[in-house]
N, C-alpha and C. Protein backbone atom coordinates (compact mmCIF):
# COMPACT_ATOMS: atom_id res chain seq x y z
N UNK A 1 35.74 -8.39 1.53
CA UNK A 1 34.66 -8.98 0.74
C UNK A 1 33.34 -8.39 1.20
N UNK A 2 32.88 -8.12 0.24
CA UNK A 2 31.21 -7.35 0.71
C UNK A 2 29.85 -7.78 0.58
N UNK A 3 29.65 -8.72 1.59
CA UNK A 3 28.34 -8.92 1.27
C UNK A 3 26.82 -8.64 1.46
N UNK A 4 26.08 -8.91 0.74
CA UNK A 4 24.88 -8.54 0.46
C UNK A 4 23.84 -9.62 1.08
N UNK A 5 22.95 -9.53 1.94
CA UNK A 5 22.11 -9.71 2.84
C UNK A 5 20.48 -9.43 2.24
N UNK A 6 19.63 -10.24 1.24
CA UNK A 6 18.80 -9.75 0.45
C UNK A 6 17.69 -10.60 1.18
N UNK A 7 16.88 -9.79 2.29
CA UNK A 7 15.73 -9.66 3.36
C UNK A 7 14.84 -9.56 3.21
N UNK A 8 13.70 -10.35 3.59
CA UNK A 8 12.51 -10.43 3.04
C UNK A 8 11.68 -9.37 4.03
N UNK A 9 10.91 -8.18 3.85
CA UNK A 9 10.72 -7.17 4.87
C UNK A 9 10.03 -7.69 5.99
N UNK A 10 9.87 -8.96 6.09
CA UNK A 10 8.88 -9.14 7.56
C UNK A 10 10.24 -9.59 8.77
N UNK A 11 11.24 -9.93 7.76
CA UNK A 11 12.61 -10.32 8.95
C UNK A 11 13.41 -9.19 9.12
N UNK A 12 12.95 -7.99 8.42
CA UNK A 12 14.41 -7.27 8.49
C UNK A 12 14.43 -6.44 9.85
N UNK A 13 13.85 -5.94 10.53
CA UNK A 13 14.14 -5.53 12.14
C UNK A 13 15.32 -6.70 12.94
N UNK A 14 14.71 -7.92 12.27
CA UNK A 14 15.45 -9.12 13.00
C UNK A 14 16.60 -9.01 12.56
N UNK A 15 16.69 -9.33 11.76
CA UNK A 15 18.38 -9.37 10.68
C UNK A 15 19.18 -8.48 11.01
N UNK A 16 18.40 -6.88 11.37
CA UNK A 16 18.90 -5.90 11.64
C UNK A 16 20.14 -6.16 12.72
N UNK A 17 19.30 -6.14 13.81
CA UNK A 17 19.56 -7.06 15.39
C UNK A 17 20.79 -7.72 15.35
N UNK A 18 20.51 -8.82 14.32
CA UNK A 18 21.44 -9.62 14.56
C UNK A 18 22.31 -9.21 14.00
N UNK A 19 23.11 -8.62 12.92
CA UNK A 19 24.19 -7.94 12.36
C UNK A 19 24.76 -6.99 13.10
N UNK A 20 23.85 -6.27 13.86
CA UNK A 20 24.38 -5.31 15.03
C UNK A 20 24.73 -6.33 16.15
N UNK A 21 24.73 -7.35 16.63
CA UNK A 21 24.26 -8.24 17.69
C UNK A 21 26.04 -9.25 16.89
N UNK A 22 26.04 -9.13 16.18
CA UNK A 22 27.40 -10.39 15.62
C UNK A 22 28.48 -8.90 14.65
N UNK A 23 28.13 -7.85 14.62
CA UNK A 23 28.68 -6.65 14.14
C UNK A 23 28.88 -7.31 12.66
N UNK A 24 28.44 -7.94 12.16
CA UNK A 24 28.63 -8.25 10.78
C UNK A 24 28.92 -7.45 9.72
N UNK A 25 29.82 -7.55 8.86
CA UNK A 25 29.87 -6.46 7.78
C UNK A 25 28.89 -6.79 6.82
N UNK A 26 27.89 -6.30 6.49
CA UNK A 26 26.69 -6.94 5.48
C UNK A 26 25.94 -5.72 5.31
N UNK A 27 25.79 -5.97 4.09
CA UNK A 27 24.09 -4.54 3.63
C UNK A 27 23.10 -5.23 3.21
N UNK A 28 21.66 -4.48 4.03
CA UNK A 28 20.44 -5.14 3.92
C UNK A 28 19.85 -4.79 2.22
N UNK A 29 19.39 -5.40 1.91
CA UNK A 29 18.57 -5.23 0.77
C UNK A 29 17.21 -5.91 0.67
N UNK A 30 16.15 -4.78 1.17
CA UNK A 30 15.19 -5.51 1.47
C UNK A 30 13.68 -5.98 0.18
N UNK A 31 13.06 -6.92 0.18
CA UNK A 31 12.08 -7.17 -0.20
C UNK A 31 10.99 -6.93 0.22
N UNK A 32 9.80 -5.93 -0.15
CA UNK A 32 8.65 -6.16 0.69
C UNK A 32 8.03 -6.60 0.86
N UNK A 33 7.54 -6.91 2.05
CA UNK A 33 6.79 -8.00 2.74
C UNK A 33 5.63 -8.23 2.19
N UNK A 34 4.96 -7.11 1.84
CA UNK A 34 3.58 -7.50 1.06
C UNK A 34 3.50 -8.31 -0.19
N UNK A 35 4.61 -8.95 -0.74
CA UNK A 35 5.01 -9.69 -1.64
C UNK A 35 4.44 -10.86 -0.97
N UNK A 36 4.13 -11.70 0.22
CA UNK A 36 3.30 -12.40 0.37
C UNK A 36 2.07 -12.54 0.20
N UNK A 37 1.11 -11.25 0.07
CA UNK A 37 -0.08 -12.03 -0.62
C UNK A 37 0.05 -12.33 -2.16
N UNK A 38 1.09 -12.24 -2.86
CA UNK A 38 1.15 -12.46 -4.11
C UNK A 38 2.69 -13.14 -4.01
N UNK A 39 2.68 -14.92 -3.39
CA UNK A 39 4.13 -15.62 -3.42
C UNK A 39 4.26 -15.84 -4.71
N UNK A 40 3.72 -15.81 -6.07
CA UNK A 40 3.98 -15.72 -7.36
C UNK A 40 5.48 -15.04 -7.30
N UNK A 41 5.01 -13.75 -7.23
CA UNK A 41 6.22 -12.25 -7.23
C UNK A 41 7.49 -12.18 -6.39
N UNK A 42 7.41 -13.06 -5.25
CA UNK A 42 8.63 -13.24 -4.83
C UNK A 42 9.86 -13.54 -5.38
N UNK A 43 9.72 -14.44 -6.15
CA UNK A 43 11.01 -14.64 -7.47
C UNK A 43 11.63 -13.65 -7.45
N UNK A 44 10.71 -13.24 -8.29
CA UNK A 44 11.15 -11.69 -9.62
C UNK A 44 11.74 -10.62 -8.54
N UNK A 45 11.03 -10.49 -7.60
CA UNK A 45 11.12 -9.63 -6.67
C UNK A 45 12.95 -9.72 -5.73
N UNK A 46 13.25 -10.80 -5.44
CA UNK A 46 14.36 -11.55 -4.73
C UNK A 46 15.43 -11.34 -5.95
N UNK A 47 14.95 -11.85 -7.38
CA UNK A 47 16.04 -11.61 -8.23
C UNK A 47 16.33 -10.31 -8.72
N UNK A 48 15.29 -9.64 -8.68
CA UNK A 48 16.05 -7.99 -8.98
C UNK A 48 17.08 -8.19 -7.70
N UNK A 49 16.81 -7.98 -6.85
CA UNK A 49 17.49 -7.57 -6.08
C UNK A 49 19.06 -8.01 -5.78
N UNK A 50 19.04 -9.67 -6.13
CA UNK A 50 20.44 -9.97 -6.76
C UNK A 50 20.74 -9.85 -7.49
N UNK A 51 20.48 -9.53 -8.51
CA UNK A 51 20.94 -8.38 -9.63
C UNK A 51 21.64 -6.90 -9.17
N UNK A 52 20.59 -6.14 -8.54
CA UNK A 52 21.61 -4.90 -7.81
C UNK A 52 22.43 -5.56 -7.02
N UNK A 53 22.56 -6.86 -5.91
CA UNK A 53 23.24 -6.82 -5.54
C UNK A 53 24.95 -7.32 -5.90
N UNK A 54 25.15 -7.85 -6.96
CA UNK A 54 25.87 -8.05 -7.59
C UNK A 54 26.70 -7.10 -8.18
N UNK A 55 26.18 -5.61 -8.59
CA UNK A 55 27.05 -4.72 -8.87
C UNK A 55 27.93 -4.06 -8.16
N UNK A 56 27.49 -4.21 -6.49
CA UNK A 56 28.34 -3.72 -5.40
C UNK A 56 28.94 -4.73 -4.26
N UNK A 57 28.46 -5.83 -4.90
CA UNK A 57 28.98 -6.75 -3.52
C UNK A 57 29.56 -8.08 -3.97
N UNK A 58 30.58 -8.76 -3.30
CA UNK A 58 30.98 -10.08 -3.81
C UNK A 58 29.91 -11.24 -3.52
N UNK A 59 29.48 -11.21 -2.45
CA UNK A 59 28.74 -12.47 -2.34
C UNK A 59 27.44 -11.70 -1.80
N UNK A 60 26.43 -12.69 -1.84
CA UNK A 60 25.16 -12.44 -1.64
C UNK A 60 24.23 -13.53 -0.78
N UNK A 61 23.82 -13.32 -0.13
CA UNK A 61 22.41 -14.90 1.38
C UNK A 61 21.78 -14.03 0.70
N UNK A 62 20.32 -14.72 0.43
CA UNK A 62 19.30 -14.36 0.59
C UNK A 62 18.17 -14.68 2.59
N UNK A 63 18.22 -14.24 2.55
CA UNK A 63 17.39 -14.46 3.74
C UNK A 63 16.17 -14.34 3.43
N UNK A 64 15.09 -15.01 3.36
CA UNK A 64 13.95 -15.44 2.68
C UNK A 64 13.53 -16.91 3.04
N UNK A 65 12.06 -17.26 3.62
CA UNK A 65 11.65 -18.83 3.39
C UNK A 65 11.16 -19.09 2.18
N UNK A 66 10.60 -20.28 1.74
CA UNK A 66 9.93 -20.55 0.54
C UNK A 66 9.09 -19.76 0.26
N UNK A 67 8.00 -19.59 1.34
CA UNK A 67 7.03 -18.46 1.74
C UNK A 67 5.81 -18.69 0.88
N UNK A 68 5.49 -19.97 0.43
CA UNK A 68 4.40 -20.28 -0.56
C UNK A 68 4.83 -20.16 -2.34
N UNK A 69 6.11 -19.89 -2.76
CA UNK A 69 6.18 -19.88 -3.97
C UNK A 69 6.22 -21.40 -4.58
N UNK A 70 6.35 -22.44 -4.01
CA UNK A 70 6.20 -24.02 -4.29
C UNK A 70 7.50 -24.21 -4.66
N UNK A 71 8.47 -23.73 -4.88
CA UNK A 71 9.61 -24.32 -4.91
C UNK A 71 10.37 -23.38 -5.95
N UNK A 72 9.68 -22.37 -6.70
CA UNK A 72 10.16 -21.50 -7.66
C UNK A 72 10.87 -20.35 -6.99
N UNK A 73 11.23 -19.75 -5.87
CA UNK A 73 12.34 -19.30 -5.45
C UNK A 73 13.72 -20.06 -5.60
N UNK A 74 13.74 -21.40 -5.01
CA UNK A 74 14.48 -21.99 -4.76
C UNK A 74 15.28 -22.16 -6.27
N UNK A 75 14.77 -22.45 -7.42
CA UNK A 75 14.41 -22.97 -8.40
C UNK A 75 15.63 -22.01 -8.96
N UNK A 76 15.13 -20.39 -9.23
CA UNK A 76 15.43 -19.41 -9.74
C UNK A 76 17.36 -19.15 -8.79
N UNK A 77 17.33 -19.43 -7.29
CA UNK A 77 18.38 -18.96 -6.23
C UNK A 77 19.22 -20.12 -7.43
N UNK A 78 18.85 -21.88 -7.91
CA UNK A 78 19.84 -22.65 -7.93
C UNK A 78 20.61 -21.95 -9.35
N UNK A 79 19.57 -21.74 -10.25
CA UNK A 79 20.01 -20.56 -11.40
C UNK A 79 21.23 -19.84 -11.23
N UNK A 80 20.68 -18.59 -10.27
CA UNK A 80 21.24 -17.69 -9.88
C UNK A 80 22.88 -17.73 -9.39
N UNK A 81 23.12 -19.60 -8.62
CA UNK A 81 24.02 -19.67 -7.86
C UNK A 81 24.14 -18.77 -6.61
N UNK A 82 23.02 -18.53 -5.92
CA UNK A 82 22.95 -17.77 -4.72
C UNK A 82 22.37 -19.10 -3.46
N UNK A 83 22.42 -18.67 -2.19
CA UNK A 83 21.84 -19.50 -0.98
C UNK A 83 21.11 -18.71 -0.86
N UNK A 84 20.37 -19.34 -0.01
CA UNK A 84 19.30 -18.73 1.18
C UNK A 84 19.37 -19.30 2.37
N UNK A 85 18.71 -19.11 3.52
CA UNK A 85 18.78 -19.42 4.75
C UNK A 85 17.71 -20.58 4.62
N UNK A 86 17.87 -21.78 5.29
CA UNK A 86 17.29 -22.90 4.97
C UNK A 86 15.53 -22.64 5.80
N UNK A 87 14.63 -22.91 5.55
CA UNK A 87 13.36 -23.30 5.91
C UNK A 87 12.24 -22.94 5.02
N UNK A 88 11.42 -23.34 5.20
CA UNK A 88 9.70 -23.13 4.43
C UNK A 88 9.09 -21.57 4.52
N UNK A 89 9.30 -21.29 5.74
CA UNK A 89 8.84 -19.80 5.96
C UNK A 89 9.31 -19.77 7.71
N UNK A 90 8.68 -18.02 8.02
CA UNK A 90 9.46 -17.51 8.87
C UNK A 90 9.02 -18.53 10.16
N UNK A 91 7.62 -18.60 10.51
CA UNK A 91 7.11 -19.60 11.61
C UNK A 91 7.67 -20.74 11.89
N UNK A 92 8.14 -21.30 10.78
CA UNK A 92 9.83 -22.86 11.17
C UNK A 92 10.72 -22.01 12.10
N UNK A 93 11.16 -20.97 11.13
CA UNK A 93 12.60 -20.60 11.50
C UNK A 93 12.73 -20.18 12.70
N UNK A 94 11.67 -19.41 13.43
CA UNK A 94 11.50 -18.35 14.53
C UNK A 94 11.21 -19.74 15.69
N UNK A 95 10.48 -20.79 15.18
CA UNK A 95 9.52 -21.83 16.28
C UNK A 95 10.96 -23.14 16.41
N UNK A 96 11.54 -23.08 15.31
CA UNK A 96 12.55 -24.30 14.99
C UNK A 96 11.88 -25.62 14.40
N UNK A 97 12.48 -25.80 14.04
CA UNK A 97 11.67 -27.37 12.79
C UNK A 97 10.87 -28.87 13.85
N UNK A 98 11.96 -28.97 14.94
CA UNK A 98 11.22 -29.64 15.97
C UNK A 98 9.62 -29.22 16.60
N UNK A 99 10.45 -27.40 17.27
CA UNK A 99 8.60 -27.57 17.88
C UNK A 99 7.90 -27.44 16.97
N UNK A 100 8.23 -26.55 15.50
CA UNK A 100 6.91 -26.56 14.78
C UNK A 100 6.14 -27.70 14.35
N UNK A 101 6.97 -28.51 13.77
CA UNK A 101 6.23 -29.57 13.43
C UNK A 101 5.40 -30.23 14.40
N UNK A 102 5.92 -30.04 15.88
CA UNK A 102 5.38 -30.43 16.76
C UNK A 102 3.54 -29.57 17.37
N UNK A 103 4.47 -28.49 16.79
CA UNK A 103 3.03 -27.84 17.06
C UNK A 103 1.74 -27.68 16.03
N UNK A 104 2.29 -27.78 14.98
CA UNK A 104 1.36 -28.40 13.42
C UNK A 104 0.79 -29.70 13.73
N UNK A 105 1.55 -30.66 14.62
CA UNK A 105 1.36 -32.07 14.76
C UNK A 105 -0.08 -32.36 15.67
N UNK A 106 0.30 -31.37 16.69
CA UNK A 106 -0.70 -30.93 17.59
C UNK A 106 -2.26 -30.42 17.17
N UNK A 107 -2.32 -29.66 16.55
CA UNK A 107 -3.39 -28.71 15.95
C UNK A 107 -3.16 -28.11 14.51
N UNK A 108 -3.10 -28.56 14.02
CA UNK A 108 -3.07 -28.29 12.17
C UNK A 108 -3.97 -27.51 11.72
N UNK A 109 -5.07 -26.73 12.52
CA UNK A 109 -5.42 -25.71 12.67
C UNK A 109 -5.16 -24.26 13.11
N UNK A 110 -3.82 -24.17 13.24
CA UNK A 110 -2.90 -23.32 13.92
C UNK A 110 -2.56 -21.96 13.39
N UNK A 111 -2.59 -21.10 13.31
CA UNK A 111 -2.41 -19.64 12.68
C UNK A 111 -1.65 -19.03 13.67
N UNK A 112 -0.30 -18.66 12.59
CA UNK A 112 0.90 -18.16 13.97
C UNK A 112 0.59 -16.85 13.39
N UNK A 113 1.61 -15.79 14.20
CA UNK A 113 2.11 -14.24 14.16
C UNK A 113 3.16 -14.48 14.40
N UNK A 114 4.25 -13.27 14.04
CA UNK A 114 4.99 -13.00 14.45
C UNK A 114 5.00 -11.37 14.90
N UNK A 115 6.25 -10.88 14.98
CA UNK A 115 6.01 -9.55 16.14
C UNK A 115 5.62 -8.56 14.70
N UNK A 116 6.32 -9.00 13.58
CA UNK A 116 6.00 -7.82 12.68
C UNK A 116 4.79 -8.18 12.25
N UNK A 117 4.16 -9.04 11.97
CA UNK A 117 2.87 -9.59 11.48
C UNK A 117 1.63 -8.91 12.42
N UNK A 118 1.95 -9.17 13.50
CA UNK A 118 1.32 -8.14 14.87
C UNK A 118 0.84 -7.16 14.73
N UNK A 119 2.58 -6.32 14.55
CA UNK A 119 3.02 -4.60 14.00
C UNK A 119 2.01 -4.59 13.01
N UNK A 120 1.84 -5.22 12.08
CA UNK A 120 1.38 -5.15 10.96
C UNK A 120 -0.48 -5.49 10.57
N UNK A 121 -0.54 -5.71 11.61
CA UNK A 121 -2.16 -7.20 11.46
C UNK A 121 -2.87 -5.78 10.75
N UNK A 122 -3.13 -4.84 11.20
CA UNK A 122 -4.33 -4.28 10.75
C UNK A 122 -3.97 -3.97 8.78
N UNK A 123 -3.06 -3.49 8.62
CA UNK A 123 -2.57 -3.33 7.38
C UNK A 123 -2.15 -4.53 7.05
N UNK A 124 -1.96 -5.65 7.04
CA UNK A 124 -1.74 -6.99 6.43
C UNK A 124 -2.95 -7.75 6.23
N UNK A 125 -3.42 -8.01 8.06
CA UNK A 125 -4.28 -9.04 7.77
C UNK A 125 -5.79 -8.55 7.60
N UNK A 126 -6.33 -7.58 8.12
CA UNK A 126 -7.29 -6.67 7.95
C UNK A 126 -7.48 -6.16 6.33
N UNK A 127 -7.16 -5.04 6.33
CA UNK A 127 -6.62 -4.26 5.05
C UNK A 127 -6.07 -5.09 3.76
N UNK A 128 -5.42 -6.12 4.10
CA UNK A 128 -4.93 -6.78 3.21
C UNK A 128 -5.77 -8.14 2.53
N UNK A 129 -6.82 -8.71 3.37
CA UNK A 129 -7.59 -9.60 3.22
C UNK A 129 -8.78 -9.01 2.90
N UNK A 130 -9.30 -7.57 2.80
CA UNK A 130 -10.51 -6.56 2.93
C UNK A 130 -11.69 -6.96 3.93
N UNK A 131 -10.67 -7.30 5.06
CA UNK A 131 -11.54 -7.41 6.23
C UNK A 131 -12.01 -6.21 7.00
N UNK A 132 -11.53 -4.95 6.24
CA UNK A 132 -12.16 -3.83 6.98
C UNK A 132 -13.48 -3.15 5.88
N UNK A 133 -13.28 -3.74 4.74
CA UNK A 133 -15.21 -3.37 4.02
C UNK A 133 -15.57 -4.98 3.85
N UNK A 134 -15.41 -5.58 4.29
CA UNK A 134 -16.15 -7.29 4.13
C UNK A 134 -15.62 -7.68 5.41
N UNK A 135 -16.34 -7.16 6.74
CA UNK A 135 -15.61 -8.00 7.71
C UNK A 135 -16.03 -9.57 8.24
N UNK A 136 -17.49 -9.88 7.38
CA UNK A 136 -18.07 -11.17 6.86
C UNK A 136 -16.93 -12.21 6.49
N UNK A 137 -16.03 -11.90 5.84
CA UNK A 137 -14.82 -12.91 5.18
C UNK A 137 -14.32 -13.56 6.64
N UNK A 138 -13.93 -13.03 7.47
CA UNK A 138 -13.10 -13.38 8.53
C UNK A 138 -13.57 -14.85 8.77
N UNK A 139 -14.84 -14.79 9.22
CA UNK A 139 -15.66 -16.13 9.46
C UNK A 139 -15.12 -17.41 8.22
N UNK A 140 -15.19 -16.81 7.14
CA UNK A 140 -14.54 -17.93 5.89
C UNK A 140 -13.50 -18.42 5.93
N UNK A 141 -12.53 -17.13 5.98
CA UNK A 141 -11.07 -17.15 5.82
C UNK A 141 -10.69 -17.85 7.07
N UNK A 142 -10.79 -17.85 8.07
CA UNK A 142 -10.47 -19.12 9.51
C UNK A 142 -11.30 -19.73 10.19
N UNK A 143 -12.13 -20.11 9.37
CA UNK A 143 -13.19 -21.48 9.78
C UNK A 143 -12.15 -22.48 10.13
N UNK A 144 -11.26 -22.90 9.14
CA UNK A 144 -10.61 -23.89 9.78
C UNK A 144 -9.43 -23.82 11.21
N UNK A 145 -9.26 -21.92 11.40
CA UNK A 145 -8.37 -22.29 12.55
C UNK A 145 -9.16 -22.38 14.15
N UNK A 146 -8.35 -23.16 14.99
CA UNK A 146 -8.87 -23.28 15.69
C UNK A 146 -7.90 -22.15 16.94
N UNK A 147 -7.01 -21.94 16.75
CA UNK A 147 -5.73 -21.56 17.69
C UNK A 147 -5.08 -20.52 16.94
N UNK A 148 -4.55 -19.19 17.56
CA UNK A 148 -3.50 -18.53 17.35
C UNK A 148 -2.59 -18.37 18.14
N UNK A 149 -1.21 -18.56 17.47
CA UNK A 149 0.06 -18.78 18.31
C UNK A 149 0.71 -17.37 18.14
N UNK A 150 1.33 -16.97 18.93
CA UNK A 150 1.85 -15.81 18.89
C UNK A 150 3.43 -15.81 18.99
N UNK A 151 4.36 -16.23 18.08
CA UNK A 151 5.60 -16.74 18.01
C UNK A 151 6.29 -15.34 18.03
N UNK A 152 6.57 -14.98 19.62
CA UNK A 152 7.74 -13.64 20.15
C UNK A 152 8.70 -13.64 19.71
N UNK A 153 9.37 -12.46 18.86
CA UNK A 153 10.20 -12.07 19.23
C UNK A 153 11.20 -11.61 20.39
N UNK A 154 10.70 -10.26 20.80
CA UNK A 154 10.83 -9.23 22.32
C UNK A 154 9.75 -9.91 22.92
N UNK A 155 10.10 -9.52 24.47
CA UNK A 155 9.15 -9.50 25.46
C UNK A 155 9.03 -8.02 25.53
N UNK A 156 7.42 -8.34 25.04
CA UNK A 156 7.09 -6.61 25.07
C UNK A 156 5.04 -6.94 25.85
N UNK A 157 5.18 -6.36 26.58
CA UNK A 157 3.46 -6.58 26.97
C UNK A 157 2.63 -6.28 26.18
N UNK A 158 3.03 -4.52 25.24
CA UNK A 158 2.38 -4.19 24.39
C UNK A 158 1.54 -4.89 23.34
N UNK A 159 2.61 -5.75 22.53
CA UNK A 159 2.71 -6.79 21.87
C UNK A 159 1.68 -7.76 22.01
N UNK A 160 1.83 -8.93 23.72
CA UNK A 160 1.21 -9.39 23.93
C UNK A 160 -0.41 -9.13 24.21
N UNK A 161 -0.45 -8.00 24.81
CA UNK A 161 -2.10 -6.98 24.55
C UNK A 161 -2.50 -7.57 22.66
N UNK A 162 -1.89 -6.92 22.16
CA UNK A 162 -2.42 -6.59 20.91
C UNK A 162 -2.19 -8.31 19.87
N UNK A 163 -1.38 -9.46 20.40
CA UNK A 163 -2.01 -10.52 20.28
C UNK A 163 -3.35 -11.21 20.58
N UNK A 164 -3.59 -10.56 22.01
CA UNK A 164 -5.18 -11.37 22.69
C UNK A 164 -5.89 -10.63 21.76
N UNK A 165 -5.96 -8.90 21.23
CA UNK A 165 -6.81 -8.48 20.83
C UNK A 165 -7.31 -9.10 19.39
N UNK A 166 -5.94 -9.43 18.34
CA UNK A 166 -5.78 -9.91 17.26
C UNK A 166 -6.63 -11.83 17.22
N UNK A 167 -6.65 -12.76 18.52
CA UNK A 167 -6.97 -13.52 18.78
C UNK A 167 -8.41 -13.38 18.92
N UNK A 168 -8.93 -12.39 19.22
CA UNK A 168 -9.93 -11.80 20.29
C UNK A 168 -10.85 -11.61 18.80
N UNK A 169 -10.18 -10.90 17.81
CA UNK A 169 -10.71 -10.62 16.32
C UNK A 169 -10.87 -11.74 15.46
N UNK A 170 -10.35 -12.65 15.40
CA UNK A 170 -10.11 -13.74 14.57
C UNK A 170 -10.91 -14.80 15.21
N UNK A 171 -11.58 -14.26 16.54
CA UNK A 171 -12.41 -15.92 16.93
C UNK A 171 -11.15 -16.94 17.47
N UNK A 172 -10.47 -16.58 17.71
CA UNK A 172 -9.01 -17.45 18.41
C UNK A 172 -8.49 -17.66 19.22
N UNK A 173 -7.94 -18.83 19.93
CA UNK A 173 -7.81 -18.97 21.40
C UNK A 173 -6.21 -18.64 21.41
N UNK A 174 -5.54 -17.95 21.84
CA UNK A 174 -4.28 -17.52 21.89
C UNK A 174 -3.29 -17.94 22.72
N UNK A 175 -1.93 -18.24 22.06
CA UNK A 175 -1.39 -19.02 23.00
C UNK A 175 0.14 -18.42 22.41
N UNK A 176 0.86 -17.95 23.49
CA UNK A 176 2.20 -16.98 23.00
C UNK A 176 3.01 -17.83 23.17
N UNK A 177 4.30 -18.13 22.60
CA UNK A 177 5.54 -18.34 22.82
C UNK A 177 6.85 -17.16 22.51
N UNK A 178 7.65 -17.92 23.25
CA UNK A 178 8.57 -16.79 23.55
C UNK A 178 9.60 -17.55 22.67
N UNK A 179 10.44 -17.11 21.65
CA UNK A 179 11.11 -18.09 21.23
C UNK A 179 12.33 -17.12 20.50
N UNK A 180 12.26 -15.58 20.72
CA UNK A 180 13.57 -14.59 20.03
C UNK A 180 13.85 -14.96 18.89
N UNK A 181 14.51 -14.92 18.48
CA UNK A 181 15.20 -15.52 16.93
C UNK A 181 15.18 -16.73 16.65
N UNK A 182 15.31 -18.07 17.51
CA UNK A 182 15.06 -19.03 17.08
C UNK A 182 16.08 -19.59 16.63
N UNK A 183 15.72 -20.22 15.33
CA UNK A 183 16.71 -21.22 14.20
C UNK A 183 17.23 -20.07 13.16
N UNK A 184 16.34 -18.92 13.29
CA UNK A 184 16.63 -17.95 12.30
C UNK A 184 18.17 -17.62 12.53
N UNK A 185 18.55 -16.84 13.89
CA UNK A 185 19.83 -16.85 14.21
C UNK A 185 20.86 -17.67 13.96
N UNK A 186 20.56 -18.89 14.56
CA UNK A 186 21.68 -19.57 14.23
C UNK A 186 22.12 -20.05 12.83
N UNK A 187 20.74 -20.27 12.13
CA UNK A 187 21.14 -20.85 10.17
C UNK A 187 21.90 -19.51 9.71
N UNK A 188 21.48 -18.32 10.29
CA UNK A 188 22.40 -16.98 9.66
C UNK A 188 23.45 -16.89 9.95
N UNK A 189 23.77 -17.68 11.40
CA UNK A 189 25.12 -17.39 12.19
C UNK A 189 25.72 -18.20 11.08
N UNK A 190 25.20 -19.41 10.85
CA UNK A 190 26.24 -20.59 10.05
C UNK A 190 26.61 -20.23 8.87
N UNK A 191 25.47 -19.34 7.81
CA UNK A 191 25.26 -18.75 6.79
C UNK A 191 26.85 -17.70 6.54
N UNK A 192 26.34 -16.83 7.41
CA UNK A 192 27.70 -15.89 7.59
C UNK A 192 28.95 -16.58 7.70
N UNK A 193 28.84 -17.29 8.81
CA UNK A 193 30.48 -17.67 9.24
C UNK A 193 30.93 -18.71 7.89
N UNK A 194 30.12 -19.33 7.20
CA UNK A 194 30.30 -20.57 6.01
C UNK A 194 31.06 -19.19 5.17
N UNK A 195 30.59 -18.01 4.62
CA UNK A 195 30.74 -16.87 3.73
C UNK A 195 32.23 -16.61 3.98
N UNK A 196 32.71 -16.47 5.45
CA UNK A 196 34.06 -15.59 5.80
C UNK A 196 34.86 -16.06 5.32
């Protein structure tokens, strides 16, 4: 049976990992990530892709959070008759539903990363917000945060450098956790093994 693994591009290094990490028989089919500043397009975007994946594979996970579409992913997957991996977005899955909420509970001013978001800040959150010809916005755009969390993947120092710096940019007091895969792993572990 062949299944299809349809990845939203900010998880797929992870997913990667873990399929090599559980040797899973699965093919990635990824979504790009920049489909978050426009969670409208995620749909459309997720359902092409089960569409191709349907011509070569028996079953199909989406691996994907809600990610801001309000419930119209979900909406379109019940359509579809496809799953997804259960949570809101990647910061649940990576933090787990306990501490996050716990840490939302805490400071509801909170602005996480993750390692690709990191990888990515200058071309996402920079570039992508036009904080590099309006760097005036920044001040707007996180008036309300007070904290950036830095939700690890790897222990990499590099990484952690270029969180303080990203903290350091944003006016943000930085605070890392180490947390690897998280809930992500295991809802995939269950995901998969439910599939076999």
């Amino acid at each position: 049976m062949k299944t299809a693994l349809i990845v939203c591009g900010a998880l797929a290094r992870e997913v990667i990992a873990l399929k090599k990490k559980y040797n899973w028989q699965a093919d990635l089919l990824g979504v790009p990530a920049q489909l978050h500043n426009r969670p409208n397009k995620i749909p459309a975007g997720v359902q092409k892709r089960i569409e191709e994946a349907r011509q070569t594979h028996d079953r199909t996970i989406v691996v994907y959070g809600d990610c801001g579409t309000g419930g119209k992913l979900d909406e379109m997957l019940e359509t579809e008759g496809v799953i997804r991996i259960a949570g809101p977005h990647c910061y649940e899955m990576y933090a787990g539903t306990t501490d996050f909420d716990a840490m939302m509970e805490e400071n509801a001013g909170t602005y996480f990363l993750t390692d690709y978001l990191l990888r990515s800040f200058e071309s996402l959150i920079i570039k992508g917000m036009g904080l590099d010809k309006h760097p005036d916005l920044a001040e707007m755009y996180f008036a309300n945060y007070s904290r950036l969390v830095y939700l690890a993947q790897q222990e990499d120092p590099e990484l952690y450098e270029k969180a303080q710096w990203a903290a350091d940019y944003l006016k943000l007091k930085l605070e890392i956790r180490q947390v690897n895969y998280g809930e992500l792993e295991s809802r995939l572990v269950e995901l998969m093994n439910e599939a076999e």
